[in-house]
Each structure stands twice: as C-alpha cells, then as structure tokens.
C-alpha atoms as a PDB file:
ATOM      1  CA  UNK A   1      23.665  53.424  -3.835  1.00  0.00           C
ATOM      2  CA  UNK A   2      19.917  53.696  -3.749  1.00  0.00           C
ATOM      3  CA  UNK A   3      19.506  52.409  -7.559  1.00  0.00           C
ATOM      4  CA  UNK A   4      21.039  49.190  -5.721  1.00  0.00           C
ATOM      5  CA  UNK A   5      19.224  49.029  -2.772  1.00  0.00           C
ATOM      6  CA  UNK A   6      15.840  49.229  -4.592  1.00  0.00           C
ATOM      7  CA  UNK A   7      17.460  46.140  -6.598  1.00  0.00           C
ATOM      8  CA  UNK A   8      18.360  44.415  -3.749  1.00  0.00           C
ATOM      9  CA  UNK A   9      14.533  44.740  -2.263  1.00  0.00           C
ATOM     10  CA  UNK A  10      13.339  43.937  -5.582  1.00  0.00           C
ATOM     11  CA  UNK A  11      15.222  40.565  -5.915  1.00  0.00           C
ATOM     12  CA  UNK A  12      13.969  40.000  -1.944  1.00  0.00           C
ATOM     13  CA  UNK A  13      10.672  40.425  -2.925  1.00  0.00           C
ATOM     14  CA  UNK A  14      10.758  37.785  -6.025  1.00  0.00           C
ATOM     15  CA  UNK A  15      12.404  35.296  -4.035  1.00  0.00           C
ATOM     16  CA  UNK A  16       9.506  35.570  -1.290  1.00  0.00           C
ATOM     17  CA  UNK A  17       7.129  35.793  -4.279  1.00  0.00           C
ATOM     18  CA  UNK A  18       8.357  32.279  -5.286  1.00  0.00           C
ATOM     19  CA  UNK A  19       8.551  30.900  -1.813  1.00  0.00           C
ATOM     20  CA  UNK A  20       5.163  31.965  -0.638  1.00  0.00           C
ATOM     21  CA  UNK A  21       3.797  29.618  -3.276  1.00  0.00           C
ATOM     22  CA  UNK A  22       5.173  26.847  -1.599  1.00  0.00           C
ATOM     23  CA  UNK A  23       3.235  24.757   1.340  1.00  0.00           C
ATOM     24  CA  UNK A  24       5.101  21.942   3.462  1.00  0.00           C
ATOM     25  CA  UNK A  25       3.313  19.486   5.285  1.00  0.00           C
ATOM     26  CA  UNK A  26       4.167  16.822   8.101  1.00  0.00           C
ATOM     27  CA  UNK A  27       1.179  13.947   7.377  1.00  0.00           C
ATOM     28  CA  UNK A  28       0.517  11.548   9.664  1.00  0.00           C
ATOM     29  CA  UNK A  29      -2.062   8.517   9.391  1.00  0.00           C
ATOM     30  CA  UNK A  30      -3.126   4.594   8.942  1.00  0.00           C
ATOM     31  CA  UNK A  31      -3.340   2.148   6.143  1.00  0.00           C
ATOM     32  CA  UNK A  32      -6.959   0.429   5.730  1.00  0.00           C
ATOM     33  CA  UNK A  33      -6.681  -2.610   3.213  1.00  0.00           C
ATOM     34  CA  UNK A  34      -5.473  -5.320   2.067  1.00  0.00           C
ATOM     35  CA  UNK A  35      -3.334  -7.344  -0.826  1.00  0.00           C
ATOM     36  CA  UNK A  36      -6.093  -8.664  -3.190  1.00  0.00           C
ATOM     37  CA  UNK A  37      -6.867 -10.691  -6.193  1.00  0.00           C
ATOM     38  CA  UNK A  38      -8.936  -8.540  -8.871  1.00  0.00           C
ATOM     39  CA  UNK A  39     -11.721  -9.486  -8.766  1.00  0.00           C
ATOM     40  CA  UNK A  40     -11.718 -12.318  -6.085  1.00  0.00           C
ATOM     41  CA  UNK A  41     -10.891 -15.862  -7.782  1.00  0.00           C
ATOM     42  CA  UNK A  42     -13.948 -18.726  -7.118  1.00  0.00           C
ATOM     43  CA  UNK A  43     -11.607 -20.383  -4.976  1.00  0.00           C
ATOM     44  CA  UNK A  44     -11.635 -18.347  -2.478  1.00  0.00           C
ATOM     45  CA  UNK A  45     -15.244 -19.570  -0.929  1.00  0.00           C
ATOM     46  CA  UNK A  46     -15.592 -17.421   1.763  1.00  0.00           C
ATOM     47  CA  UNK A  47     -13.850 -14.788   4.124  1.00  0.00           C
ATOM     48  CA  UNK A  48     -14.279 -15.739   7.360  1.00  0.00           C
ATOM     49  CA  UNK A  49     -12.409 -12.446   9.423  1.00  0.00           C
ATOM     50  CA  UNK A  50     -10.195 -10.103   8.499  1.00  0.00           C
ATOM     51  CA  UNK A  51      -7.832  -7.660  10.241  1.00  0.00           C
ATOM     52  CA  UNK A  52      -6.462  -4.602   8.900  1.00  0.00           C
ATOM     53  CA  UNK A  53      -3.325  -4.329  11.716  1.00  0.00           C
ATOM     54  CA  UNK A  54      -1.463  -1.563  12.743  1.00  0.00           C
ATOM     55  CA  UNK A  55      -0.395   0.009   9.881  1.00  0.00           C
ATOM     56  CA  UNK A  56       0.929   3.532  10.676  1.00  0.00           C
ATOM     57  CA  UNK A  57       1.999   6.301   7.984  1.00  0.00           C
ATOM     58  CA  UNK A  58       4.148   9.253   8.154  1.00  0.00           C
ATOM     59  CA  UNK A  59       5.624  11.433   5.628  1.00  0.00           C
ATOM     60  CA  UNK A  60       6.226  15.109   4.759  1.00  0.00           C
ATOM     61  CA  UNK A  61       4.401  17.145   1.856  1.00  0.00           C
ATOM     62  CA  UNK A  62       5.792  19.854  -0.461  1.00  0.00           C
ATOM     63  CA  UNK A  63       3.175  21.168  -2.402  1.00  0.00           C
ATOM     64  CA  UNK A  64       3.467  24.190  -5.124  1.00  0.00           C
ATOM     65  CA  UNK A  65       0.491  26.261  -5.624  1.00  0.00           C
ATOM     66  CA  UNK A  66       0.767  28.003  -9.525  1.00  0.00           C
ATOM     67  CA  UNK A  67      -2.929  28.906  -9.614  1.00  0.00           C
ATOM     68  CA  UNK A  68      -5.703  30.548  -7.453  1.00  0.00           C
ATOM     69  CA  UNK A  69      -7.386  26.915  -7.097  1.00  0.00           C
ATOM     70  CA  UNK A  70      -4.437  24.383  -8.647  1.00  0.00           C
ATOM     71  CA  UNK A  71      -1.542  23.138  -7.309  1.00  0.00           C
ATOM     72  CA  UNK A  72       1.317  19.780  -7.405  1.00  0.00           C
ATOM     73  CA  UNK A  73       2.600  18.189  -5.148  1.00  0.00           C
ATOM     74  CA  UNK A  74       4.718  15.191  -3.583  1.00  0.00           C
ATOM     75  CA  UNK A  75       4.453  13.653  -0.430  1.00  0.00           C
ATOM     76  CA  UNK A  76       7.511  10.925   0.579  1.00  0.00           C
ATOM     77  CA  UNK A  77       6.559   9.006   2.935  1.00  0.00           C
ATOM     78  CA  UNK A  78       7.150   5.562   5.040  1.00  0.00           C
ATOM     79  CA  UNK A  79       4.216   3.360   4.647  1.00  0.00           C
ATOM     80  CA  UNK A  80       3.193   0.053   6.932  1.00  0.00           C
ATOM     81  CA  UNK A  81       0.684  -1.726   4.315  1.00  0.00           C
ATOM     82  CA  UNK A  82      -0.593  -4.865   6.117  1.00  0.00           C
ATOM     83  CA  UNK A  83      -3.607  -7.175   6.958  1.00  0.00           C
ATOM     84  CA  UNK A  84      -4.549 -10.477   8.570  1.00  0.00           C
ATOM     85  CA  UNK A  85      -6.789 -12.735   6.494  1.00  0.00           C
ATOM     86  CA  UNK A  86      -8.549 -16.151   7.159  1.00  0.00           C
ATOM     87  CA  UNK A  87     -10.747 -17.564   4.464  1.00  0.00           C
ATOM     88  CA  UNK A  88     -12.278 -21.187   3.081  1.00  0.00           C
ATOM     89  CA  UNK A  89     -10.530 -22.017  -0.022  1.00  0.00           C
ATOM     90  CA  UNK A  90     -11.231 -25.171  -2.993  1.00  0.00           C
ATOM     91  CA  UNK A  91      -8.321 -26.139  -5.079  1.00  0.00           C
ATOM     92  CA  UNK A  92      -6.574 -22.709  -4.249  1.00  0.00           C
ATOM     93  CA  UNK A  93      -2.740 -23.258  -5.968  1.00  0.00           C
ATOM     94  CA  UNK A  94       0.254 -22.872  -2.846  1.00  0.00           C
ATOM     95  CA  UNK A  95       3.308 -23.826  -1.799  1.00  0.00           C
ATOM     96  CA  UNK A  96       3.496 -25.499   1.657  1.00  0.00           C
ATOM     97  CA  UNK A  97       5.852 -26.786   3.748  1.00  0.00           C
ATOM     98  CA  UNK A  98       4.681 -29.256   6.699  1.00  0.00           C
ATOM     99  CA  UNK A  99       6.763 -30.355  10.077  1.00  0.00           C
ATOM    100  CA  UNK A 100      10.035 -29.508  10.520  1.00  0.00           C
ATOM    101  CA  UNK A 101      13.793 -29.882  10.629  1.00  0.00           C
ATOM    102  CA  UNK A 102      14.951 -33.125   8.846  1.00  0.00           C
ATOM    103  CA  UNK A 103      10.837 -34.346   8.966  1.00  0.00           C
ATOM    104  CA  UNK A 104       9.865 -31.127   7.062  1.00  0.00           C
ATOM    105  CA  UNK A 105       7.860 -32.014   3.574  1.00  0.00           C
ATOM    106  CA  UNK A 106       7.129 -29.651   1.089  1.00  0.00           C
ATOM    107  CA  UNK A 107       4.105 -29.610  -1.074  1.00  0.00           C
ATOM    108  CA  UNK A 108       3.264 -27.810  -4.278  1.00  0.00           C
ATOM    109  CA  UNK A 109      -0.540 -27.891  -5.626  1.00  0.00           C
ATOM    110  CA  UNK A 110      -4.093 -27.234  -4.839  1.00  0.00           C
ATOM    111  CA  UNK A 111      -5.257 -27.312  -1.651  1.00  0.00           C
ATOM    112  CA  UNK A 112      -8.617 -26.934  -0.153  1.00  0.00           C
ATOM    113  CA  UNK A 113      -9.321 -26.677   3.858  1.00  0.00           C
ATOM    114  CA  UNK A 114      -8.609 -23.130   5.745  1.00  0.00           C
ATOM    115  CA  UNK A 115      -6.045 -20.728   4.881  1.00  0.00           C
ATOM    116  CA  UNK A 116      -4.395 -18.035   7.127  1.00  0.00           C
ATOM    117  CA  UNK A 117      -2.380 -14.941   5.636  1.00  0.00           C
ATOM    118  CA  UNK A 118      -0.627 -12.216   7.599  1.00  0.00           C
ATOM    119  CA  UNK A 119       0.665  -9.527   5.316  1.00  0.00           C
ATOM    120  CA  UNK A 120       2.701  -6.987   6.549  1.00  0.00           C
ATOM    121  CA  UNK A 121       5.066  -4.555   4.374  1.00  0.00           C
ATOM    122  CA  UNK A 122       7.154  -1.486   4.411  1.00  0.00           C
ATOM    123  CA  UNK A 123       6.808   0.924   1.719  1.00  0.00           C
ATOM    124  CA  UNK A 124       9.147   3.706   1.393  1.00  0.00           C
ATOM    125  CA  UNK A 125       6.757   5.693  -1.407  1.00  0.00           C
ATOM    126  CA  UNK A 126       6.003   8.950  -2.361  1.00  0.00           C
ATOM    127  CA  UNK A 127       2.243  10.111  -4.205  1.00  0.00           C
ATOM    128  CA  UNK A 128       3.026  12.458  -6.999  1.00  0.00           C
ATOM    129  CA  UNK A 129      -0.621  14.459  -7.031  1.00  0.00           C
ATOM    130  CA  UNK A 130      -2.264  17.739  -8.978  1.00  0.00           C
ATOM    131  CA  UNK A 131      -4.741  19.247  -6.329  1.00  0.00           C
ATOM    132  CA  UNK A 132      -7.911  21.457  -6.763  1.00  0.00           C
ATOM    133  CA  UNK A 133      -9.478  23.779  -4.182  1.00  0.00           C
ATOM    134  CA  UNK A 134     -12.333  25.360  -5.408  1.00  0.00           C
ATOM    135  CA  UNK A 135     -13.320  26.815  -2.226  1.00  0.00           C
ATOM    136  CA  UNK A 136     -11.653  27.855   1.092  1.00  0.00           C
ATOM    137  CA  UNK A 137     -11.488  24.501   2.886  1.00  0.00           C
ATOM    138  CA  UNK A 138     -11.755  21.497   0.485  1.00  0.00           C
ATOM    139  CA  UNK A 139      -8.776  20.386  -1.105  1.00  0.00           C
ATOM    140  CA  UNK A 140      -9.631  17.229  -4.224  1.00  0.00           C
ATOM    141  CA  UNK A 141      -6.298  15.859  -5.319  1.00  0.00           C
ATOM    142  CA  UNK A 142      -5.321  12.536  -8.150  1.00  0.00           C
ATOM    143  CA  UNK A 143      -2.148  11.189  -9.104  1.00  0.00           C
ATOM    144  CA  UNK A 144      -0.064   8.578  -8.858  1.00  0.00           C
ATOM    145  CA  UNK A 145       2.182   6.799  -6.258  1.00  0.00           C
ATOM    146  CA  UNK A 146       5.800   4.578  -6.358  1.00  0.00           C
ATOM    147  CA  UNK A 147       6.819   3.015  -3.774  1.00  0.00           C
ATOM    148  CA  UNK A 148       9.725   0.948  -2.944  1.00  0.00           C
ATOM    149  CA  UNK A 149       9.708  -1.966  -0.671  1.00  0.00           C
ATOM    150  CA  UNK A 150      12.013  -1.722   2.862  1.00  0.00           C
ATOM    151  CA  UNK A 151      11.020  -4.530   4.487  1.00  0.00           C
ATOM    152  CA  UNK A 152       8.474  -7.536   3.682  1.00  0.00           C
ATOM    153  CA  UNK A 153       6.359 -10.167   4.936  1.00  0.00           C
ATOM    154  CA  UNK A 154       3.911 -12.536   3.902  1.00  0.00           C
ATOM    155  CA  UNK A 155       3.314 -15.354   5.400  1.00  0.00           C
ATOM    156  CA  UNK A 156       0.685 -17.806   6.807  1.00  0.00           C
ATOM    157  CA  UNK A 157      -0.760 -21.492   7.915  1.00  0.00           C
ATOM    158  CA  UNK A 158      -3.373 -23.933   5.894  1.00  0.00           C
ATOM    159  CA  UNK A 159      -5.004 -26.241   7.822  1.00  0.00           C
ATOM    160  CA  UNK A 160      -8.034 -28.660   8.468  1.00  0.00           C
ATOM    161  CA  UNK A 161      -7.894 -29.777   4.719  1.00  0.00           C
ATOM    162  CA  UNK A 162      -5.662 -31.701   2.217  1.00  0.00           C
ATOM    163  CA  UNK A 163      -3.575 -30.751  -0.635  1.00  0.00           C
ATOM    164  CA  UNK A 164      -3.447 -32.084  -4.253  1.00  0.00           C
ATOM    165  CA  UNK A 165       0.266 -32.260  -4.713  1.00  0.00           C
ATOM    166  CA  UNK A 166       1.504 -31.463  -8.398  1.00  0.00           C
ATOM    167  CA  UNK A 167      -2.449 -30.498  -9.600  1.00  0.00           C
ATOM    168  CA  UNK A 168      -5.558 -30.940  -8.992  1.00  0.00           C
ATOM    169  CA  UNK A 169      -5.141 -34.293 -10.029  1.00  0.00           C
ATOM    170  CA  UNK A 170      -2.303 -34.769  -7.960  1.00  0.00           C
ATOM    171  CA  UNK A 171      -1.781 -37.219  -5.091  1.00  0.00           C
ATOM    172  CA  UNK A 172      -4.451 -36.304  -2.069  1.00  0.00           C
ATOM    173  CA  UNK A 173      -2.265 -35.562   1.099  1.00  0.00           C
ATOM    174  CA  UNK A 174      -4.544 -34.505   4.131  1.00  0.00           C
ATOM    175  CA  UNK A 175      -3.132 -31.604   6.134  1.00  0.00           C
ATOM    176  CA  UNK A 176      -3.921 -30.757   9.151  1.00  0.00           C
ATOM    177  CA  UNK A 177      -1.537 -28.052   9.592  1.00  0.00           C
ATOM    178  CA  UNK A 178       1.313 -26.634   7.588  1.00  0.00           C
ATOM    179  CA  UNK A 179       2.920 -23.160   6.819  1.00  0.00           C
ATOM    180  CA  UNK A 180       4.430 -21.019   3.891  1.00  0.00           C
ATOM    181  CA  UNK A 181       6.786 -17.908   3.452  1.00  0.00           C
ATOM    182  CA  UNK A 182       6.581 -16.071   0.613  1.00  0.00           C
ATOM    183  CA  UNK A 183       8.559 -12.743   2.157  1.00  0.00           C
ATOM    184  CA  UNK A 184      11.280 -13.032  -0.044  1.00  0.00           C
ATOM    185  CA  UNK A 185       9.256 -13.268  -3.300  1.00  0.00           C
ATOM    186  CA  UNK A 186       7.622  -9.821  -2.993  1.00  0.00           C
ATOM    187  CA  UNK A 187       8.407  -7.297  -6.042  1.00  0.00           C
ATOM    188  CA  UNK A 188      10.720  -4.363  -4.481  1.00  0.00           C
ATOM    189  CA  UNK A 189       8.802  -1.915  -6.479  1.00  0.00           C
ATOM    190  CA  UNK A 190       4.889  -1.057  -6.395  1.00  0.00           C
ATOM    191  CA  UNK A 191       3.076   1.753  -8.505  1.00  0.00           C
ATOM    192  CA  UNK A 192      -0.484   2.574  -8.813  1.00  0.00           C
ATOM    193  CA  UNK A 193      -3.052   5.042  -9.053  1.00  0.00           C
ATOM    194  CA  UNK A 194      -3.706   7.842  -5.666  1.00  0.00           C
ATOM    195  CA  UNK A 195      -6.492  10.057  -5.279  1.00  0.00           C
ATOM    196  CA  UNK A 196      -7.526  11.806  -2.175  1.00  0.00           C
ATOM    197  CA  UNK A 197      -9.813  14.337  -0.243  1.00  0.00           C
ATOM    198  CA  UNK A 198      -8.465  16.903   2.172  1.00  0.00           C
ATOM    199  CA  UNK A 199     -10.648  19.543   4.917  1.00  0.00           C
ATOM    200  CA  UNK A 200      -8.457  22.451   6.235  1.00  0.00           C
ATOM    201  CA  UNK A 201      -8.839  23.372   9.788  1.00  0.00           C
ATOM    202  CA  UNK A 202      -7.830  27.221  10.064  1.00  0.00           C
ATOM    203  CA  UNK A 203      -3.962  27.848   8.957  1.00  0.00           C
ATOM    204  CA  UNK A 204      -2.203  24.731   9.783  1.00  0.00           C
ATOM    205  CA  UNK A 205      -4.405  21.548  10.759  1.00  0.00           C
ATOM    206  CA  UNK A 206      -5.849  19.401   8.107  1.00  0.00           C
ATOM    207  CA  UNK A 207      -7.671  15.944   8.251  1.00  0.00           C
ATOM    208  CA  UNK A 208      -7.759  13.864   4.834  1.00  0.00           C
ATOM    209  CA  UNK A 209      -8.741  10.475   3.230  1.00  0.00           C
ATOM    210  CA  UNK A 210      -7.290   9.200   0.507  1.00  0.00           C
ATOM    211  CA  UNK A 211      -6.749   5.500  -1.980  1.00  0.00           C
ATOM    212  CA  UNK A 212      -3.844   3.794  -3.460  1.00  0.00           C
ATOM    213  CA  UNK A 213      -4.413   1.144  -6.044  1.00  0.00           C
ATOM    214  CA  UNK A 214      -1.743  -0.894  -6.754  1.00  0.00           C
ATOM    215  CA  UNK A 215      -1.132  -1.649 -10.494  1.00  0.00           C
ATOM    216  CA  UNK A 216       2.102  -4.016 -10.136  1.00  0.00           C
ATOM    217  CA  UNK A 217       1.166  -7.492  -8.815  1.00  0.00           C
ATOM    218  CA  UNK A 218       3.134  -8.429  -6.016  1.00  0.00           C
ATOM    219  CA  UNK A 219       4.434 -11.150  -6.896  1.00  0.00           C
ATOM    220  CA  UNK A 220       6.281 -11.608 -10.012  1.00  0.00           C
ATOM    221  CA  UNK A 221       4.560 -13.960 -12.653  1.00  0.00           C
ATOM    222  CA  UNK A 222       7.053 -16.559 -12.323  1.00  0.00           C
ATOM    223  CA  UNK A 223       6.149 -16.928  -9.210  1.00  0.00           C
ATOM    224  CA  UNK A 224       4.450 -20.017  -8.672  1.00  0.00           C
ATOM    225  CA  UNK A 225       3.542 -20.237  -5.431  1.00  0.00           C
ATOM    226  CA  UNK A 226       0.562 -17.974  -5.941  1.00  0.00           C
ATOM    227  CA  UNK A 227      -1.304 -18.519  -9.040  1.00  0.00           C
ATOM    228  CA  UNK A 228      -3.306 -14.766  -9.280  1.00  0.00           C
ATOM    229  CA  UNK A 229      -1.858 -11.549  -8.947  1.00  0.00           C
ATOM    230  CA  UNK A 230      -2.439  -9.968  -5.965  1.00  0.00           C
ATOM    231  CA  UNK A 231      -2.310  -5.956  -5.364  1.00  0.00           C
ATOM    232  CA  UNK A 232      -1.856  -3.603  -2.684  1.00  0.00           C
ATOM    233  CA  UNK A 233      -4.749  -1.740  -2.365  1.00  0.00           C
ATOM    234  CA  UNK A 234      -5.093   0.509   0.787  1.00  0.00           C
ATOM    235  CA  UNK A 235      -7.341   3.515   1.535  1.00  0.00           C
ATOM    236  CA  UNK A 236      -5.662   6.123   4.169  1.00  0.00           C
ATOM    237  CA  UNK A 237      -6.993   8.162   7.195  1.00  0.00           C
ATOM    238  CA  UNK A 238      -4.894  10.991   8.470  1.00  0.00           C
ATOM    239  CA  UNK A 239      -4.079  14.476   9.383  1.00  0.00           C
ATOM    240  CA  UNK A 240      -1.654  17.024   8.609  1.00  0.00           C
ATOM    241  CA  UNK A 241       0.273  20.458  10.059  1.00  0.00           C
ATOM    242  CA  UNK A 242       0.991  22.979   7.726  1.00  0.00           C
ATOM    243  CA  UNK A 243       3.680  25.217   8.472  1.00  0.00           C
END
C-alpha cells in the first residue's frame, strides 16, 4: 500500500514536472504596415499619405521551455493586416472599371494620374518561433508564420489621369475617376519570415514588438491586374498575460 502510494506521488510529480515547463499566453496588439512591392517599382513616383488603419490582433501563446534560456513556441492568432495608400503613379499596369450599370467600361493597361488603395485583410495565422532569454526579463524570439486568409479586401479609385488601354502604346483614354476590386484575387494562404522582442513585467504582464515578412505574393502570377508582386509586410505592437 505504501510502495503504491510513493508511485502514485512519483507519477504526480513527473506530470507537474512536464507541465511546469509549459507557459500560455493571451496576446493582444496592432498591425503597422502595409502590402508592398520589393523594392518599390519606378512607377510608383511618389507617396503622397498613407494610413496604417485599425488593424487589431489577438491570439493565445503556448510556449515550451526545454532549456534554462531556450524555448518553442506557437501563437494562433486572428490578424487584421490593412493600410490606406495614395500615391502618383506613370504607366503603373491595372485593371479599371469606369461608370456604372449598363454605362460601366472596363479598361486594362497603364495608367498614370493618382491612385488610391485601401487594403484590408483577415488572417487567421499562427508564428511558429524558438525563443532565447538570456537574462531575467528579455525574451529574443525568430521563426516563421502561416497564415490563412478569412476575409479579404483590396480595393481602390484612380483618378485625375488617363489610361493606356491594352499597353503603353495603347489607346489614351483620360480618366477622371474610376475604381477596381481585386478582393477576390487574393492568395488564401500567406507565409513568411517572424522575429520578435519581448520585456516581462513581473509574473504575468509582458509588452513585445515583433515583424512578419511575407514571402508569398499576394496575388497569384497570373494575375494580371497587378503587374509586381506585392507582400504583406507588418511589424506588431502588443502585450501579453501569462498565466
């Protein structure tokens, strides 16, 4: 009876051995950045504002600690990853549609004038990281991230210009304003590279900063209506309880 209940601790004991290794996290925080050419194509003259938008994140984080000053971890999460753009473009490549109804004409080609994007996506995705702590407070963590796309949008006006429909040595239409939609085209899936920085505050409260750099272009290359790729790269500000 006592050979058993020493077992019985024992076992206890290893299975709270293996749990105290374990940290779970509720992160909260907002998306800073923007879907972007790399580098930035010479049509694309100048940037005359941008707006980063609301862009809230919140996920949970499991993270398993198998060293002193190592760990890996995951941290699922839903992801707004958005921005509102307006920049002077030269022969920039779209797809246009102008008026509407049974008047509405659509135009394919290079276009020059003003161009306004509002991005706006939902990522469900989930950072895959090793972390390092060499001290008490500072956490340095790199990785990778996949995401999967819930909801999309991308979408936008040119104006105050004129369009070369076909080419560049197209027919010259002037447009004074017309629209495009390109939600639908936007790749379901996004990977890329994550690294991040976090500072502990006592047991449970943690602030951190951290990048994701898309590697997927989010459009597919048959995609026409865009004629670079264009990636999601966002930095992140946010904080964390520890339980």
């Amino acid at each position: 009876m006592f050979a058993q209940k020493v077992k019985e601790n024992t076992e206890i004991k290893e299975v709270n051995s293996i749990f105290s290794k374990f940290d779970v996290r509720v992160t909260v925080g907002f998306n800073l950045g923007g879907l972007s050419p790399i580098p930035l194509p010479s049509n694309i003259r100048k940037v005359k504002s941008y707006n980063p938008t609301f862009a809230p994140s919140v996920g949970a984080e499991i993270k398993y600690n198998f060293h002193k000053k190592w760990s890996v971890g995951i941290n699922p999460r839903l992801d707004y990853k958005g921005m509102k753009v307006k920049d002077s473009v030269v022969y920039f490549h779209t797809l246009i549609q102008q008026g509407s109804g049974n008047d509405t004409a659509t135009f394919e080609g290079a276009f020059s004038g003003t161009n306004e994007t509002e991005s706006k996506n939902l990522y469900l995705g989930a950072p895959v990281f090793v972390e390092f702590t060499p001290g008490k407070n500072w956490h340095y963590r790199l990785g990778g991230y996949m995401a999967f796309l819930l909801k999309g949008k991308f979408e936008g006006t040119v104006s105050d210009g004129y369009i070369r429909n076909g080419g560049s040595l197209g027919e010259k239409v002037e447009i004074s304003s017309a629209s495009f939609d390109f939600s639908d085209k936007i790749r379901k899936t996004d990977y890329g590279f994550y690294a991040g920085a976090r500072r502990s505050f006592g047991n449970h409260w943690s602030a951190d900063v951290s990048l994701q750099w898309g590697l997927r272009s989010t459009f597919p290359s048959s995609f026409t209506g865009i004629s670079f790729p264009m990636y999601n790269i966002f930095a992140q500000i946010g904080a964390g309880y520890q339980f």
